[in-house]
Protein backbone atom coordinates (compact mmCIF):
# COMPACT_ATOMS: atom_id res chain seq x y z
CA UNK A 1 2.85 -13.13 13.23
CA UNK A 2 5.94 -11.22 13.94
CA UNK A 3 8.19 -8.35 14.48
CA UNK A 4 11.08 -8.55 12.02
CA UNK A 5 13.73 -6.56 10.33
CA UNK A 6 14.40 -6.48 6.37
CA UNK A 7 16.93 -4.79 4.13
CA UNK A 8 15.49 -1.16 3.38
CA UNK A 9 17.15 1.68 1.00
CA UNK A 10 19.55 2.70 3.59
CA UNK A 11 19.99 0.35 6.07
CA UNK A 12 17.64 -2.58 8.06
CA UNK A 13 14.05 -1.45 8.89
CA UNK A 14 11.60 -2.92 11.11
CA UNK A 15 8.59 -4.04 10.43
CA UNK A 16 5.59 -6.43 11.14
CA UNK A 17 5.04 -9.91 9.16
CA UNK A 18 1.45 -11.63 9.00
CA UNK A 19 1.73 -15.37 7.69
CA UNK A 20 -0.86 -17.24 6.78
CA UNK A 21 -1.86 -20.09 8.54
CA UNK A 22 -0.13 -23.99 6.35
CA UNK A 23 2.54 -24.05 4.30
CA UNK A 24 2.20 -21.52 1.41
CA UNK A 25 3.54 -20.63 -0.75
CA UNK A 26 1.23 -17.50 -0.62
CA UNK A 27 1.13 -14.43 -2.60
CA UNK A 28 2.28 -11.29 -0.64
CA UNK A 29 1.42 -7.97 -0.09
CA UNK A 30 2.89 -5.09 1.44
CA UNK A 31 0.80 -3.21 3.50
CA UNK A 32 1.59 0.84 4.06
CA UNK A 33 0.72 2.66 7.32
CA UNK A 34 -0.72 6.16 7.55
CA UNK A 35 0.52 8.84 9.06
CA UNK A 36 0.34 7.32 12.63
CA UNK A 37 3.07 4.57 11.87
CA UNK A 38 2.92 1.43 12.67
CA UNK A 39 -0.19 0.99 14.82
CA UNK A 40 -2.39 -1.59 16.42
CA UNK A 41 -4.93 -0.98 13.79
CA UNK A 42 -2.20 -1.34 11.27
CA UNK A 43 -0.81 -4.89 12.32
CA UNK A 44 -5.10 -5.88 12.41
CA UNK A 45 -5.02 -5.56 9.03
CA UNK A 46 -1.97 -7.04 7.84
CA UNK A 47 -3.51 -10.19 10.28
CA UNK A 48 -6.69 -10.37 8.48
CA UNK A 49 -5.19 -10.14 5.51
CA UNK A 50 -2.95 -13.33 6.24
CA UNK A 51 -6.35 -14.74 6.99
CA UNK A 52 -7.15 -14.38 3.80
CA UNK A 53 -4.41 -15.89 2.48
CA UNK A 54 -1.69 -13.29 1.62
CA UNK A 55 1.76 -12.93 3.70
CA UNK A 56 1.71 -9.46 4.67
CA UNK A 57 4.38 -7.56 5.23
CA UNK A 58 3.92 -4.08 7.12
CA UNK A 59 6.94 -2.00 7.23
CA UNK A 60 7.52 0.45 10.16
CA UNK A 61 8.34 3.70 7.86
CA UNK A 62 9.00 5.88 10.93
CA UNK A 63 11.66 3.09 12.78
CA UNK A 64 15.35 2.15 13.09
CA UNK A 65 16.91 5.43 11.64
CA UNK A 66 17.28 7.81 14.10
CA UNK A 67 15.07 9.86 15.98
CA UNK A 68 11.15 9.22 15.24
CA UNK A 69 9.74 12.90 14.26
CA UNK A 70 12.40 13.20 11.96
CA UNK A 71 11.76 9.74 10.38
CA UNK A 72 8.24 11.39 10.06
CA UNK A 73 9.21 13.96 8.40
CA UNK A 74 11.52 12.12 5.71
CA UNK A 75 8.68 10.15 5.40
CA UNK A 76 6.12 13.08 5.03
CA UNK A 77 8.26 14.96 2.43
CA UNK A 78 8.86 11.87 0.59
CA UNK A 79 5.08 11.26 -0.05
CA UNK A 80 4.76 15.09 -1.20
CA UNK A 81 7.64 14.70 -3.34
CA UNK A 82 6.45 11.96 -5.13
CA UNK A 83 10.03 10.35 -4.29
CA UNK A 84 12.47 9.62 -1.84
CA UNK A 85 14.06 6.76 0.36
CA UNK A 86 11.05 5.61 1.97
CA UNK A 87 9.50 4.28 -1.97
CA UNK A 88 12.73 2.56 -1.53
CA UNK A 89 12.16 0.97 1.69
CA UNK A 90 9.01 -0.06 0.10
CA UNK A 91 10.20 -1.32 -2.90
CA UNK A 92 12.50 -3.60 -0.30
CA UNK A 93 9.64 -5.08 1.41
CA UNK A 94 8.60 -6.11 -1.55
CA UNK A 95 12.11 -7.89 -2.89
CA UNK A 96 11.79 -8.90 0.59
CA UNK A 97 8.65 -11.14 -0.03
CA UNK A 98 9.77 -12.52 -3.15
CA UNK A 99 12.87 -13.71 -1.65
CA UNK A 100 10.92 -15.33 1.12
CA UNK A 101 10.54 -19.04 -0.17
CA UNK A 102 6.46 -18.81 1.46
CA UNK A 103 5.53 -16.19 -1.40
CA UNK A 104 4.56 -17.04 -4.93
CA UNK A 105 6.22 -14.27 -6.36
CA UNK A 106 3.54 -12.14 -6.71
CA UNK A 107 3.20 -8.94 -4.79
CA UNK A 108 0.52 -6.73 -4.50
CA UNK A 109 0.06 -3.12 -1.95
CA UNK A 110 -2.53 -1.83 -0.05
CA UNK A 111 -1.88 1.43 1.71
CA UNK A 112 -4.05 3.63 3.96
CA UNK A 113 -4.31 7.97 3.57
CA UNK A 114 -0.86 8.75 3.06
CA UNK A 115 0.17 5.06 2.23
CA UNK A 116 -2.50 5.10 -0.08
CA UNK A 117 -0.51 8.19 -1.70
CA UNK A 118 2.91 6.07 -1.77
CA UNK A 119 0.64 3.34 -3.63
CA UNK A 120 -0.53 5.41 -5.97
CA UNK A 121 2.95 7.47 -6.71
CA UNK A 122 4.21 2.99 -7.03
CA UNK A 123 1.61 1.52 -9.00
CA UNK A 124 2.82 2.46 -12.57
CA UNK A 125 6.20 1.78 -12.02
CA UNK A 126 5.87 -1.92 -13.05
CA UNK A 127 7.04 -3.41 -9.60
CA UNK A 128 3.41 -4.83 -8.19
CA UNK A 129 1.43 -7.27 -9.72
CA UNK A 130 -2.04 -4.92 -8.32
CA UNK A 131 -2.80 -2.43 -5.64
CA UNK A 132 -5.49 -1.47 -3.63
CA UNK A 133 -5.26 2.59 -2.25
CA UNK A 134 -7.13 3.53 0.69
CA UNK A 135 -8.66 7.50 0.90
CA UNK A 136 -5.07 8.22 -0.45
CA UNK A 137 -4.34 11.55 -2.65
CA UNK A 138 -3.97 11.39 -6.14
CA UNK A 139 -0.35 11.64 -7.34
CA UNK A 140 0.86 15.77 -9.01
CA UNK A 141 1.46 13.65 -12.33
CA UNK A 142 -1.87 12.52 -13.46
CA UNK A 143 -0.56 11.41 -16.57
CA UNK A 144 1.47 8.88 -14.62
CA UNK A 145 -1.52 7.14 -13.75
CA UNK A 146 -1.72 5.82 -17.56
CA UNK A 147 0.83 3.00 -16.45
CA UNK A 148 -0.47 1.61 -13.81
CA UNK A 149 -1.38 -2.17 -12.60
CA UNK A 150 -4.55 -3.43 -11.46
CA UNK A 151 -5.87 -1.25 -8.81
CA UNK A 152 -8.94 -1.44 -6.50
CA UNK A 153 -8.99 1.99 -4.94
CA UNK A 154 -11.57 2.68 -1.96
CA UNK A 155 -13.12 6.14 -1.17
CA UNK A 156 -15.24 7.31 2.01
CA UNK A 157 -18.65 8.64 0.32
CA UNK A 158 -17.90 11.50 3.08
CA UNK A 159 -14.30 11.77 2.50
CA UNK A 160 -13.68 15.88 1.69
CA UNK A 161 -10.56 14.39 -0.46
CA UNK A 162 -12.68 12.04 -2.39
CA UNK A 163 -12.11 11.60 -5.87
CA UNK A 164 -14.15 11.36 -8.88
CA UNK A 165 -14.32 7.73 -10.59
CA UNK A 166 -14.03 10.20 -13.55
CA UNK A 167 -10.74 11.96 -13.23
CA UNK A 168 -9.06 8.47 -12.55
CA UNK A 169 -10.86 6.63 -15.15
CA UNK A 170 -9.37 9.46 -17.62
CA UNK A 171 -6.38 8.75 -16.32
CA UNK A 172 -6.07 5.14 -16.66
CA UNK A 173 -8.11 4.40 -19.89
CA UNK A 174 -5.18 3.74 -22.09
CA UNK A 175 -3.40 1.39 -20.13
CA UNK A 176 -5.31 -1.69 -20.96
CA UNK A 177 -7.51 -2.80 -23.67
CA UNK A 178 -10.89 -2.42 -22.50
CA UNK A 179 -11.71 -5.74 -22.46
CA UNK A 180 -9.88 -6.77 -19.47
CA UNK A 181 -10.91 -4.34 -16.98
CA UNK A 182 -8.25 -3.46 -14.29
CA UNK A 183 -9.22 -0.49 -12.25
CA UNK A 184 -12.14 -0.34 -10.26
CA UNK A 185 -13.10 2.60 -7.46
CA UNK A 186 -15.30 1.70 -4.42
CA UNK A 187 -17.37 4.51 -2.74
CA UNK A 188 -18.63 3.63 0.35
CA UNK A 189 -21.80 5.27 1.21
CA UNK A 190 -22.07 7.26 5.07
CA UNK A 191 -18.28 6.71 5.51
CA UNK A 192 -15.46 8.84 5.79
CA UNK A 193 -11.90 7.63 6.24
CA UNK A 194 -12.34 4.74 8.19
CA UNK A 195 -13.46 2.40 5.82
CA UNK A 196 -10.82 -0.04 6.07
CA UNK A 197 -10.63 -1.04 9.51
CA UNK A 198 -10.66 -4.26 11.31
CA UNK A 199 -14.31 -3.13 12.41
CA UNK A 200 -15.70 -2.64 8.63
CA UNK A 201 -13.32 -5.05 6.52
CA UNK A 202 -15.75 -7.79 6.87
């Protein structure tokens, strides 16, 4: 596990790298922080998830350009907008892991609140092979949603932003035929928006 640098839209960005343990090659996965950046909590799960087999790559969206609060802010607008450099950064990490010879070529997301938001605003646009949002919000273009790749998306049963399996299952019916199911949404009962931590993932 490591601290590393990578090419990002405009300029190098840091970020955290989980490897498996052998010699791969592995699929990867880019794994999106919430709003508190690049945490302890955040660099847990892209570990277990390189337990699991995936080499994880968790890029620090609020680092190496400038001050931090107005990194946030970029960063906030950009997930509002639906747009902006840091999708690019995170399209990066992902060219990142393909071009790393210990990845398959297959590269999935998983992204937590408002990285679930970037992984849902992503998942249509043909660049992941699946996805798996978090408690994230659901993108201003619904319609969007029609395009998207397989997706595992996880909801608090107490979460006051929950969505119904309804809306998204409108959303998404036409991308596929029905019989290869592709989206699936997991409500966990008693839980709010801490469904995904080290403490719970297992």
């Amino acid at each position: 596990m490591a601290d590393i640098t990578y090419p990002g839209a405009q300029g190098r960005l840091p970020g955290y790298l989980a490897v498996p343990e052998g010699t791969g090659p592995w699929p990867g996965v880019v794994v999106v922080q919430d709003v508190l950046g690049m945490t302890a909590n955040l660099r847990q799960v892209s570990d277990l998830l390189a337990g699991a087999g995936y080499l994880a790559l968790a890029p620090a969206l609020y680092g190496g350009r400038g001050p931090k609060i107005r990194c946030m802010i970029s960063t906030m607008r950009a997930h509002f907008a639906g747009d902006g450099t840091t999708h690019g950064d995170l399209v990066a990490a992902r060219d990142h892991l393909i071009g790393d010879e210990r990845c398959t070529g297959k590269v999935g997301m998983v992204g937590f609140c408002m990285g679930a938001g970037f992984v849902l605003q992503l998942s249509p646009r043909g660049l992941f092979d699946a996805t798996a949002p978090n408690y994230g919000l659901l993108p201003k273009d619904m319609e969007a949603l029609r395009g998207s790749c397989p997706m595992v998306a996880s909801f608090g049963a107490n979460d006051p932003w929950r969505v119904s399996a309804r809306t998204i299952r409108l959303c998404v019916a036409a991308r596929q035929p029905s019989s290869r199911p592709y989206w699936r949404r997991v409500t966990y009962r008693a839980t709010s928006r801490n469904t995904a931590t080290p403490a719970t993932a297992s």
